[in-house]
Protein backbone atom coordinates (compact mmCIF):
# COMPACT_ATOMS: atom_id res chain seq x y z
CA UNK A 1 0.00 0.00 0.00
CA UNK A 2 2.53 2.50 0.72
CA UNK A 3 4.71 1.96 -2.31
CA UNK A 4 1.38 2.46 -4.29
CA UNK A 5 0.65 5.57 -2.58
CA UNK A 6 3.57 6.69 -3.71
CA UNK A 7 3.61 5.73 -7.21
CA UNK A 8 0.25 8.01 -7.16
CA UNK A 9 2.20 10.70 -5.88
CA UNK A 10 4.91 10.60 -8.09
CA UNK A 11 2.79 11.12 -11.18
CA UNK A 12 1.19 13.66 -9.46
CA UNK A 13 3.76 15.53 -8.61
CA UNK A 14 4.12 15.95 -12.54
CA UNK A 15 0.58 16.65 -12.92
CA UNK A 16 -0.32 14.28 -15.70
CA UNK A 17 -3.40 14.21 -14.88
CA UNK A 18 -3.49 10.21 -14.71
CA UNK A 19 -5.22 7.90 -12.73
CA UNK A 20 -2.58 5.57 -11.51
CA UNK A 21 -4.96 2.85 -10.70
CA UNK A 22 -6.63 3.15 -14.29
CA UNK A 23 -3.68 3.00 -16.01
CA UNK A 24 -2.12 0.10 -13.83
CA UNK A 25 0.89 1.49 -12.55
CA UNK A 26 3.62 -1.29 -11.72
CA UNK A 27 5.06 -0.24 -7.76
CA UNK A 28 8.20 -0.29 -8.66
CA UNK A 29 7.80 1.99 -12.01
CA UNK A 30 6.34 4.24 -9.54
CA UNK A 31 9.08 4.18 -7.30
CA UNK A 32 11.92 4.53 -9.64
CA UNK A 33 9.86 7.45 -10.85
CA UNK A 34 9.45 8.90 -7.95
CA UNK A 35 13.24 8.93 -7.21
CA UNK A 36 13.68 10.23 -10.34
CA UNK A 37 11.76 13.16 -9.55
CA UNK A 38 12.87 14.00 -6.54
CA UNK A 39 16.71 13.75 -7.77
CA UNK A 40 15.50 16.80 -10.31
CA UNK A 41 13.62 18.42 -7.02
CA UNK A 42 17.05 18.47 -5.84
CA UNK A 43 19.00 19.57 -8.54
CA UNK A 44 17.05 22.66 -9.37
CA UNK A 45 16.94 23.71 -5.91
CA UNK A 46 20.77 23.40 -4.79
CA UNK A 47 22.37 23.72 -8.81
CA UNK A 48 20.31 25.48 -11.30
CA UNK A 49 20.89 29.06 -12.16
CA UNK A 50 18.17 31.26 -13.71
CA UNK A 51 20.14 34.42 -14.32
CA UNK A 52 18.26 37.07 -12.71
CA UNK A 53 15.22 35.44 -12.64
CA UNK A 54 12.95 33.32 -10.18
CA UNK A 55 11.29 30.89 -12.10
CA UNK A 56 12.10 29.08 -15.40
CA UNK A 57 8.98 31.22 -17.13
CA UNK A 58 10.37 33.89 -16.48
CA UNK A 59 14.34 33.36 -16.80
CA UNK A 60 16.18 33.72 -20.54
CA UNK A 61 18.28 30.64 -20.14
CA UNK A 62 18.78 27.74 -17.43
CA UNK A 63 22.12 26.67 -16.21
CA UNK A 64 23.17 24.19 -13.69
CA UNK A 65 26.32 24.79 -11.67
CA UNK A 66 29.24 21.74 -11.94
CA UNK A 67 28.72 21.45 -8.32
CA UNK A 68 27.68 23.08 -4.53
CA UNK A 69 31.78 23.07 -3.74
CA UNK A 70 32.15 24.73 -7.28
CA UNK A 71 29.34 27.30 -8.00
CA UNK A 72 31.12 29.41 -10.17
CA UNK A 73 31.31 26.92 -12.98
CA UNK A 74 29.21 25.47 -14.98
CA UNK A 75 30.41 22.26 -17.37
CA UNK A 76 29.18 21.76 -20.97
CA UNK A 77 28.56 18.26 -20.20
CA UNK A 78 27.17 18.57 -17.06
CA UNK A 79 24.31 20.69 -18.64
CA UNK A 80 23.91 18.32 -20.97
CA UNK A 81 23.43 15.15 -19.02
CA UNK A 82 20.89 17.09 -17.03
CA UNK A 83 19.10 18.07 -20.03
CA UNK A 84 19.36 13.95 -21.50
CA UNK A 85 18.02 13.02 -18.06
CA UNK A 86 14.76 15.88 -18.30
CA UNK A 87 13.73 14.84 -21.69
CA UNK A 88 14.28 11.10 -20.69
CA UNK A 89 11.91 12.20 -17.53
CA UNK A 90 9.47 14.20 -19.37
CA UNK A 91 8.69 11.82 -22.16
CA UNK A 92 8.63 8.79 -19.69
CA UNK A 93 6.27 10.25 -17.44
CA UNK A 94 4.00 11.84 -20.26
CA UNK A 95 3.90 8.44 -22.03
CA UNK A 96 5.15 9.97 -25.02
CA UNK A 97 6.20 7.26 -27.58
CA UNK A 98 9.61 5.84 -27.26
CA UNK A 99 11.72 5.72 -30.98
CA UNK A 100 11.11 2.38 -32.89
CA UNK A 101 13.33 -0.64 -31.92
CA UNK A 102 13.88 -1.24 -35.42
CA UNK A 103 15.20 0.26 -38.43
CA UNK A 104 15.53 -0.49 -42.02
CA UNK A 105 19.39 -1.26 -43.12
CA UNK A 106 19.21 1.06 -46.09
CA UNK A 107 17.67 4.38 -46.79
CA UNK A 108 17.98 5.31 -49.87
CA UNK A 109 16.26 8.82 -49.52
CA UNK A 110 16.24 11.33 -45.87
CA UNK A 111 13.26 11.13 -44.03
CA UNK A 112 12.86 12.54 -40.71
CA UNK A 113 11.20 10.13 -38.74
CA UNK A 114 11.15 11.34 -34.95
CA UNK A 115 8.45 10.13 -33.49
CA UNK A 116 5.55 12.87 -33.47
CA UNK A 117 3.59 12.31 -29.92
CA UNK A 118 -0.08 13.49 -30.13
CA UNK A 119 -1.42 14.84 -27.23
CA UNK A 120 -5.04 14.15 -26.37
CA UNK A 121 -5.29 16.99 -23.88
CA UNK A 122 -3.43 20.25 -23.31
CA UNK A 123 -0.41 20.26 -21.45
CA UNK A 124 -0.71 20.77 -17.37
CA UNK A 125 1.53 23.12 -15.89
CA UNK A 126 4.00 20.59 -14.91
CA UNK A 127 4.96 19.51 -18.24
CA UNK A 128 5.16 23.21 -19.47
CA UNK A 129 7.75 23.66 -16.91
CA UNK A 130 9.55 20.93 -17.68
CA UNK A 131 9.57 21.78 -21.50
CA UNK A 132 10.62 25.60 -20.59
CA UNK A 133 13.61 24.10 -18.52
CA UNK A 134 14.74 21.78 -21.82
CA UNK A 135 14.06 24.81 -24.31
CA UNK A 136 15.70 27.12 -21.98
CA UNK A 137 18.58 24.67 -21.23
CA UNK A 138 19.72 24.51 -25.13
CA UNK A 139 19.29 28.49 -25.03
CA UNK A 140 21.99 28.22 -22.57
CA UNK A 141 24.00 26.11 -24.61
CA UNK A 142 23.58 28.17 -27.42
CA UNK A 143 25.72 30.84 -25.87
CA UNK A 144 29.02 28.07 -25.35
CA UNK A 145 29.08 27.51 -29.17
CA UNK A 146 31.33 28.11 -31.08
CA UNK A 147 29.95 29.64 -34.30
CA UNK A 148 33.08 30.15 -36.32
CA UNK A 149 34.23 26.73 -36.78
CA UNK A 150 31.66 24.55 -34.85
CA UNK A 151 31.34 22.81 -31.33
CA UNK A 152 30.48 23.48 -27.78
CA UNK A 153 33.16 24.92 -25.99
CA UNK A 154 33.78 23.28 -22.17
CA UNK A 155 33.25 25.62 -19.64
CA UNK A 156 31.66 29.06 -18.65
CA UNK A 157 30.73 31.08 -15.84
CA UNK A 158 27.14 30.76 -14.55
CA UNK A 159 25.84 33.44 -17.21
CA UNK A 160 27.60 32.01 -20.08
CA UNK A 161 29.41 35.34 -20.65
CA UNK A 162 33.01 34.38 -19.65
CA UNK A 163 33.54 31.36 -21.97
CA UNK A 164 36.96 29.09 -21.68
CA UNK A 165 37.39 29.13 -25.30
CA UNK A 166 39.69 26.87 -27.31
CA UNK A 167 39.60 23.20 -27.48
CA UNK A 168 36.55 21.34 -27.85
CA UNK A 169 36.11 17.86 -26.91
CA UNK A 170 34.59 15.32 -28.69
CA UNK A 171 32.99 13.53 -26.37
CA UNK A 172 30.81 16.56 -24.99
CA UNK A 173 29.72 17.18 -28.14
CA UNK A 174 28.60 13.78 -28.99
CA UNK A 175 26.99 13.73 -25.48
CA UNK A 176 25.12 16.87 -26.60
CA UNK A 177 24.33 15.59 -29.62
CA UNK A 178 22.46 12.37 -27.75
CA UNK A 179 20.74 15.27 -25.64
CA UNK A 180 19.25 17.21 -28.60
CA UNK A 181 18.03 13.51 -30.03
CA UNK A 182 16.41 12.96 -26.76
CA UNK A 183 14.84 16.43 -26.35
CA UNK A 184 13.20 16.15 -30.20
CA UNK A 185 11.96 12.80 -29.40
CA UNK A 186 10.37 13.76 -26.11
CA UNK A 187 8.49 16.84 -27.96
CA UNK A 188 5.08 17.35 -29.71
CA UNK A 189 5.54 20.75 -31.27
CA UNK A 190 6.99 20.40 -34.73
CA UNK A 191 8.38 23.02 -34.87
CA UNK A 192 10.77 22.81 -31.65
CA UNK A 193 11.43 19.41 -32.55
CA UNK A 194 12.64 20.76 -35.94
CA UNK A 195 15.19 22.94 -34.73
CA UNK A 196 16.82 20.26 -31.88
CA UNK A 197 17.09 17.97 -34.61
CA UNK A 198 18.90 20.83 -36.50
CA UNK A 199 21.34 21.25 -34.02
CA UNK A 200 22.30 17.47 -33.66
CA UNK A 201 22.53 17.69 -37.00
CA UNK A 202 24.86 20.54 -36.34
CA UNK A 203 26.99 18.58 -34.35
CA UNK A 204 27.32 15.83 -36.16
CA UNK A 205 28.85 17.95 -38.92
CA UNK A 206 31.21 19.24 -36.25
CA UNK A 207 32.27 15.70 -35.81
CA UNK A 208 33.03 14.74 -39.09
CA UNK A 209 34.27 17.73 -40.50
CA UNK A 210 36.44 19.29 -38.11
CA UNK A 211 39.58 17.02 -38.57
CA UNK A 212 38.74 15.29 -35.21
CA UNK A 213 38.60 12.03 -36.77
CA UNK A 214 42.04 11.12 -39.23
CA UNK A 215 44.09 8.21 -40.30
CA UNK A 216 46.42 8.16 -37.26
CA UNK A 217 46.11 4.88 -35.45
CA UNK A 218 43.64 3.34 -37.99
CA UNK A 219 40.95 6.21 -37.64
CA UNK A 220 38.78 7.19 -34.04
CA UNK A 221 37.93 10.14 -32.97
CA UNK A 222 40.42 12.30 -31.14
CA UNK A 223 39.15 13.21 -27.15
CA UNK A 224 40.08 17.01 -28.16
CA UNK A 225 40.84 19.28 -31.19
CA UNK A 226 43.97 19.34 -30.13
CA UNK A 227 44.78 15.97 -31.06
CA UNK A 228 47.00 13.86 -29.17
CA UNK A 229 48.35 15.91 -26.23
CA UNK A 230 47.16 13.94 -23.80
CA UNK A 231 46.96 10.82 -22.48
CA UNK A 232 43.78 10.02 -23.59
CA UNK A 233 44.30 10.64 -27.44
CA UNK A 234 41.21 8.54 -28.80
CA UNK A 235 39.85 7.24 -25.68
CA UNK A 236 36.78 4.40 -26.02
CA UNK A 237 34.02 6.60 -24.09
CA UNK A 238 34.78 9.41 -27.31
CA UNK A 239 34.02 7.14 -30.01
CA UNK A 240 31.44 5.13 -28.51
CA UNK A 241 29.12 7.35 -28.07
CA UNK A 242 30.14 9.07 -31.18
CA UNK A 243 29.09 5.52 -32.41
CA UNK A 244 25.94 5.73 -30.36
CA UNK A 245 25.02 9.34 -31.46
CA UNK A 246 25.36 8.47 -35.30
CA UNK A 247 23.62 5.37 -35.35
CA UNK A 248 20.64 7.38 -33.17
CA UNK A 249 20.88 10.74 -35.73
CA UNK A 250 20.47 7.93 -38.53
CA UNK A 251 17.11 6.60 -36.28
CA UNK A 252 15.61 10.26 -36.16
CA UNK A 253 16.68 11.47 -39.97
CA UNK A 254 17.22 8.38 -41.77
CA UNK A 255 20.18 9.77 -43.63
CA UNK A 256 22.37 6.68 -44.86
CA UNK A 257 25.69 9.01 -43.77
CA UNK A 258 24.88 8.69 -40.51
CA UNK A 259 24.71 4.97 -40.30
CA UNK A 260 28.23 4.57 -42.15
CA UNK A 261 29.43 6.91 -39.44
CA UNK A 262 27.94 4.61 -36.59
CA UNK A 263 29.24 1.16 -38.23
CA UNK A 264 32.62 2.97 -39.68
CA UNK A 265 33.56 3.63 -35.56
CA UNK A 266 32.65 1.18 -34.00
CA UNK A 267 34.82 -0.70 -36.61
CA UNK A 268 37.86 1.40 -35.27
CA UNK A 269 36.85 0.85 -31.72
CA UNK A 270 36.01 -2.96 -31.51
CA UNK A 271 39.72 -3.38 -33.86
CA UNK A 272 41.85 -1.23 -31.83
CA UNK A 273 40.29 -1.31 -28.33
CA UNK A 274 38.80 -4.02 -27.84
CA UNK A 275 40.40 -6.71 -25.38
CA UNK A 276 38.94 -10.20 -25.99
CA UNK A 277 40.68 -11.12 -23.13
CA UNK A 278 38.67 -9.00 -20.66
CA UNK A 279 36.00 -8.81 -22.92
CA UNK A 280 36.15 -4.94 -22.05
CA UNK A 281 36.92 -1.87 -23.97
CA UNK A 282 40.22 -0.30 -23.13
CA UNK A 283 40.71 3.28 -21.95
CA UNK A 284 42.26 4.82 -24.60
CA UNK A 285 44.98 4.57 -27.71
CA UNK A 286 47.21 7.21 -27.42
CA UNK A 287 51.11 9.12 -28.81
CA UNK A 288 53.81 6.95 -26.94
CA UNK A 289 55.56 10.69 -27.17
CA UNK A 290 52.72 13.30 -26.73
CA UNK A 291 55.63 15.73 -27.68
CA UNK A 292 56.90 14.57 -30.90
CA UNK A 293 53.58 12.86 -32.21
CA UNK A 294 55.17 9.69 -32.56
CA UNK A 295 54.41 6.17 -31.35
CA UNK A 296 51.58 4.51 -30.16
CA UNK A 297 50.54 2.98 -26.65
CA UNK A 298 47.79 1.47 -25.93
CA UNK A 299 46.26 2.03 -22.32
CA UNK A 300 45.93 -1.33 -19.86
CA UNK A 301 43.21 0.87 -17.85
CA UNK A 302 39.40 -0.29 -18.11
CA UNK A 303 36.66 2.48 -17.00
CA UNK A 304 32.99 1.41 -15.98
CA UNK A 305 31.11 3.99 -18.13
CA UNK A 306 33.15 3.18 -21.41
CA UNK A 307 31.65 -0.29 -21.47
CA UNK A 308 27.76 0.75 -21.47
CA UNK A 309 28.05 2.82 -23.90
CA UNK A 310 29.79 0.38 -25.69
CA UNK A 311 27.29 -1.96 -24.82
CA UNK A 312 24.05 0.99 -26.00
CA UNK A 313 26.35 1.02 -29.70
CA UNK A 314 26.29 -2.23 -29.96
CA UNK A 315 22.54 -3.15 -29.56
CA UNK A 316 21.83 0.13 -31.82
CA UNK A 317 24.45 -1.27 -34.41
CA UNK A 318 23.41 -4.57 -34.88
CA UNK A 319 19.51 -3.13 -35.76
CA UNK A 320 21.63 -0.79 -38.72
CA UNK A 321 23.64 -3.79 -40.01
CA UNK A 322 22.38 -7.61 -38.60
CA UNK A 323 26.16 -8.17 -37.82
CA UNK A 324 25.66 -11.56 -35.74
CA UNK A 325 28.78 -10.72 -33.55
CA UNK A 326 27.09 -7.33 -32.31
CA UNK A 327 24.62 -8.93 -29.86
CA UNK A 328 27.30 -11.64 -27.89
CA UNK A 329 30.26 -9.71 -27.81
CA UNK A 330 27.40 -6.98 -25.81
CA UNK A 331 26.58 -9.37 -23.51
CA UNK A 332 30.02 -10.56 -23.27
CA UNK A 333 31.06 -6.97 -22.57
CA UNK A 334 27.81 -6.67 -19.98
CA UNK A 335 28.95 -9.71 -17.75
CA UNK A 336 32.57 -8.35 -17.76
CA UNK A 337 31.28 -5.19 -16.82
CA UNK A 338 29.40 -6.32 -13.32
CA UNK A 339 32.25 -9.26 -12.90
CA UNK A 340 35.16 -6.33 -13.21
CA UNK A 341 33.56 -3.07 -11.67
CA UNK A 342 31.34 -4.41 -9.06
CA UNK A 343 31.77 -3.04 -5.97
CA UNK A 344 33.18 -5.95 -3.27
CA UNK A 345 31.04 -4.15 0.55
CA UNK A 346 29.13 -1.49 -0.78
CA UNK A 347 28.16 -2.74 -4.28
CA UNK A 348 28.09 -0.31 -7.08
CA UNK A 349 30.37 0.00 -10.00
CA UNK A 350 33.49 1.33 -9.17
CA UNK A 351 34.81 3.57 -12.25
CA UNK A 352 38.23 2.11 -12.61
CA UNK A 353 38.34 -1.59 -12.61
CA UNK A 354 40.54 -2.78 -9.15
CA UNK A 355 40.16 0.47 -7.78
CA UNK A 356 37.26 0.66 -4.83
CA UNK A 357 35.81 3.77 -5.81
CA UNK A 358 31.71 4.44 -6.96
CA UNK A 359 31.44 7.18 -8.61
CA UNK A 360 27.41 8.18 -8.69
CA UNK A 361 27.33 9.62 -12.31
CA UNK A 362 29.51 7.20 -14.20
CA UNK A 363 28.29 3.97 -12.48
CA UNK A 364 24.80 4.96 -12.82
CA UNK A 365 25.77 5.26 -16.44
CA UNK A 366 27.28 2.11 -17.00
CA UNK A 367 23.77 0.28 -16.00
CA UNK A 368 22.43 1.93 -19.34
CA UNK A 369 24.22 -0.19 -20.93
CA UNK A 370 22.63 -3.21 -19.30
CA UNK A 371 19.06 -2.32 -19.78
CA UNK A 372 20.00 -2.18 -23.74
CA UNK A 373 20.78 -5.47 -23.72
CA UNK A 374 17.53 -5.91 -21.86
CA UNK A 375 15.80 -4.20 -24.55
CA UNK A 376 17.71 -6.07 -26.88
CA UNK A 377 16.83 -9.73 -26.25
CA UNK A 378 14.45 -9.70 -23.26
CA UNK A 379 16.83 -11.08 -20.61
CA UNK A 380 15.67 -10.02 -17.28
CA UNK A 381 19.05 -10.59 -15.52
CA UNK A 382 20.03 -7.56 -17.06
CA UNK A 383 17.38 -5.11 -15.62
CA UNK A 384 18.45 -7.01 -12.32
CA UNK A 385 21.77 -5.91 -12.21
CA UNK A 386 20.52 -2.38 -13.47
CA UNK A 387 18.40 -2.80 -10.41
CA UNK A 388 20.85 -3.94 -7.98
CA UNK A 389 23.45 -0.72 -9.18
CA UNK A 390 20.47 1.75 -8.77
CA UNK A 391 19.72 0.24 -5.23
CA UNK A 392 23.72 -0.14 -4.38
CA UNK A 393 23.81 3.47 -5.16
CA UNK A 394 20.69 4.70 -3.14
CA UNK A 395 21.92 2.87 -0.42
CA UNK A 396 25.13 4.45 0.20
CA UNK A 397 24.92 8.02 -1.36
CA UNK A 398 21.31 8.89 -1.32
CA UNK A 399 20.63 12.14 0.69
CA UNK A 400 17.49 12.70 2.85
CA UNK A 401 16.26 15.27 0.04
CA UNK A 402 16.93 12.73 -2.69
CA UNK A 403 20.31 14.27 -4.07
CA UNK A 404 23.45 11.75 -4.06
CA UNK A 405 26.87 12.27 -2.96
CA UNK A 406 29.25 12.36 -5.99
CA UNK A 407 31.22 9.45 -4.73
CA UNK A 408 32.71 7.08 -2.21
CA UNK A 409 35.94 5.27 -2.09
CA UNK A 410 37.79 2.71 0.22
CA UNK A 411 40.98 4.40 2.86
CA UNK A 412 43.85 2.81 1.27
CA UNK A 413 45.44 6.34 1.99
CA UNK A 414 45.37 7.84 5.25
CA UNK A 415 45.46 11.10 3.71
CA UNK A 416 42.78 11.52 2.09
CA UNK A 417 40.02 13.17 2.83
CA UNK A 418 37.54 11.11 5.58
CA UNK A 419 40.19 8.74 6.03
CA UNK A 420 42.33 10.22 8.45
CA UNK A 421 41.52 8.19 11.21
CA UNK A 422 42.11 4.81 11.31
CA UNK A 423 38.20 3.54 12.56
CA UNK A 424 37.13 4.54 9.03
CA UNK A 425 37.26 1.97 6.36
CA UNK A 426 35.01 3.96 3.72
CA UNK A 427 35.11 7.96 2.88
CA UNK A 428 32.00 9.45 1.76
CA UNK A 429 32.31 12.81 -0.69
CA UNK A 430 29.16 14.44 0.17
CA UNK A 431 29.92 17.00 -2.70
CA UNK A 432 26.45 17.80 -4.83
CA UNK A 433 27.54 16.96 -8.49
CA UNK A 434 24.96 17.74 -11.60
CA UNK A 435 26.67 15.27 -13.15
CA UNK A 436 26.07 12.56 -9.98
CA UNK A 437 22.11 14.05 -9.88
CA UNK A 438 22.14 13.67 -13.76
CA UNK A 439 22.89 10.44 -14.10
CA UNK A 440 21.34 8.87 -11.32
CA UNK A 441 17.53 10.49 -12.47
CA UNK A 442 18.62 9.12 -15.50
CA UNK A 443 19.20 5.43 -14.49
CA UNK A 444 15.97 5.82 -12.16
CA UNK A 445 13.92 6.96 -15.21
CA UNK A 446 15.41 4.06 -17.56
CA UNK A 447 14.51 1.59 -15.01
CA UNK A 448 10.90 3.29 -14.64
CA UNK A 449 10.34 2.91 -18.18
CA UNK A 450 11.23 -0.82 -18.26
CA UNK A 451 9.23 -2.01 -15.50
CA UNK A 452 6.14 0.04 -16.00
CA UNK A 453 3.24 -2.12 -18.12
CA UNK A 454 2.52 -0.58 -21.28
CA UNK A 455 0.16 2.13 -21.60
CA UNK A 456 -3.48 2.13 -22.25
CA UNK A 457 -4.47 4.49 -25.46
């Protein structure tokens, strides 16, 4: 009864408008839900920035700050993520359609085909809001881009005046390309939906014809247009979800460029890599001397987030091509994922593989990866473990007002921070992270989605 009570609330809270009974509401959809909401709650209370304004109507853009220990800044990809996570929110809770499972393997002529929700009754308040914080979001965005040669530029100050201009990085644009997708999917004007798909379609020609991905070690996208001076020169997070934004453009326009670009990297990635020996994606391929250019060395380090996105190319791939390999090396690379990351006390997967430290955002990413293999051949073990992470998580960084702590980590080091005494075997970073908040209403949402029965018309 009290789980039920509040699923009911949850959708309330939105103000759909639904009756929870009528539309048979699984508990735990509800739940998840509910978490989800109150994550966002959160968020916009302790991190978003309206400018001068009080509420979202009334503001000209919305920001979110990286964090409550770092006000001043605000992250491209922070933004982002919270912006993937909204739409996510929005069209789960709405019931908007989700984009088909299934596309053709050859288009011969563009055809937009986002799905177009219909709405049977005005919008409540509720949703409004939630659509003025995504429209107002991308305004914000707007202001980090670069407009000369193309891509969102890192970092700003609150206002998105004082822009850190200079390299752009690959990854964040590729992340805000999945963001835009997301946001056109989870709208039912045509003409906002439009212009989001215009800008991913924006970005993806910022991707392919900026010079960020070139011959040097086979092909792959570079991290950052400048190309090799650092360690992470074409890292696997970068062009997987390069991967997984093409082969998701190609879903929502249909153009037959975008597909090549999905199969054409995840080519690169799965040849140069890919460790069949882990079954897991390495870190990165990078200049053995950054200095000279020259050399290559490939990184022995294994990250959790890397491998569901991985995983989310994969499943999308194997729809654009019917490669047989697609769908078992995913679920090889799932089992690997929760055998190598999993945390050993707390649960949780760590973000380096042997180090004993949960991040909130990046292992509540890496379960996205298992609920696409869910999607993709109906194993329930998968939404387990998706489960299991969501619940590790809540368990041990969940605040009383439904934020999470950005991370915890085991004392090996008496020196850091929480660990100076010797009675503690765990440090907790309370720090409030969009990225952490994010991710986490992200993974709640996902699991929402899954476990809720299908809707009535």
């Amino acid at each position: 009864m009290r789980v039920a009570l509040a699923g009911a609330a949850a959708w309330i809270v939105l103000g759909l408008g639904l009756d929870v009974a009528a539309q048979g509401l699984d508990g735990e959809a509800a739940r998840r839900l509910q978490g989800a909401l109150a994550v966002q709650a959160a968020t916009r209370a302790h991190l978003r920035l309206l400018g001068d304004a009080t509420t979202c109507a009334e503001a000209r853009f919305v920001s979110y700050r990286r964090s409550d220990k770092e006000p001043d800044v605000v992250d491209q990809w922070y933004v982002a993520s919270q912006l993937w996570a909204d739409a996510q929110l929005t069209a789960t809770a709405s019931g908007a359609p989700t984009p088909p499972t299934r596309t053709p393997t050859r288009s011969p002529t563009p055809l937009t085909r986002t799905p177009t929700p219909t709405p049977t009754r005005p919008p409540t308040p509720d949703e409004l809001e939630a659509r003025c914080h995504l429209d107002k979001g991308f305004i914000f965005l707007d202001r980090l881009w670069d407009y000369s040669t193309g891509g969102y530029y890192p970092l700003s100050d609150p206002s998105g005046t004082a822009v850190v201009r200079g390299v752009r990085y690959s990854d964040d644009n590729a992340l805000a390309g999945l963001s835009l997708l997301a946001a056109a999917a989870s709208q039912s004007d045509p003409l906002l939906r439009q212009r989001y798909l215009h800008a991913a379609r924006r970005e993806a020609e910022f991707l392919t014809e900026s010079g960020l991905w070139d011959g040097t070690f086979g092909g792959g996208f570079w991290w950052t247009t400048n190309k090799g001076d650092t360690p992470e020169g074409k890292p696997a997070h970068t062009n997987a979800l390069a991967a997984l934004f093409f082969a998701r453009l190609h879903n929502a326009t249909n153009l037959e460029a975008d597909r090549a670009w999905a199969l054409r990297t995840l080519l690169w990635l799965d040849t140069i890599l890919y460790d069949p020996s882990k079954r897991l994606y390495r870190w990165s391929v990078g200049y053995q001397d950054r200095e000279a250019r020259l050399g290559a060395i490939l990184s022995e380090r294994y990250f959790n987030y890397d491998q569901g996105i991985a995983i989310e190319a994969q499943t999308l791939a194997a729809r654009l091509d019917g490669d047989p390999v697609r769908l078992p090396r995913a679920r090889g690379v799932g089992e690997a994922l929760h055998e190598a990351f999993w945390g050993r006390e707390l649960g949780g997967y760590n973000l380096e593989a042997g180090v004993e430290q949960v991040y909130t955002a990046f292992a509540a990413w890496a379960s996205i990866g298992h609920l696409a293999l869910h999607d993709a051949d109906g194993d329930v073990r998968w939404l387990d473990l998706a489960r299991r992470n969501a619940d590790a998580l809540s368990a041990s960084l969940r605040g009383l007002d439904g934020s999470y702590a950005q991370r915890h980590y085991r004392c090996v080091d008496r020196r850091a921070p929480g660990c100076e005494s010797v009675v503690f075997k765990w440090a907790f970073d309370q720090t409030r992270d969009t990225a952490a908040q994010a991710w986490i209403q992200h993974l709640q949402t996902a699991i929402a989605r899954r476990t809720a029965p299908p809707r009535l018309p």
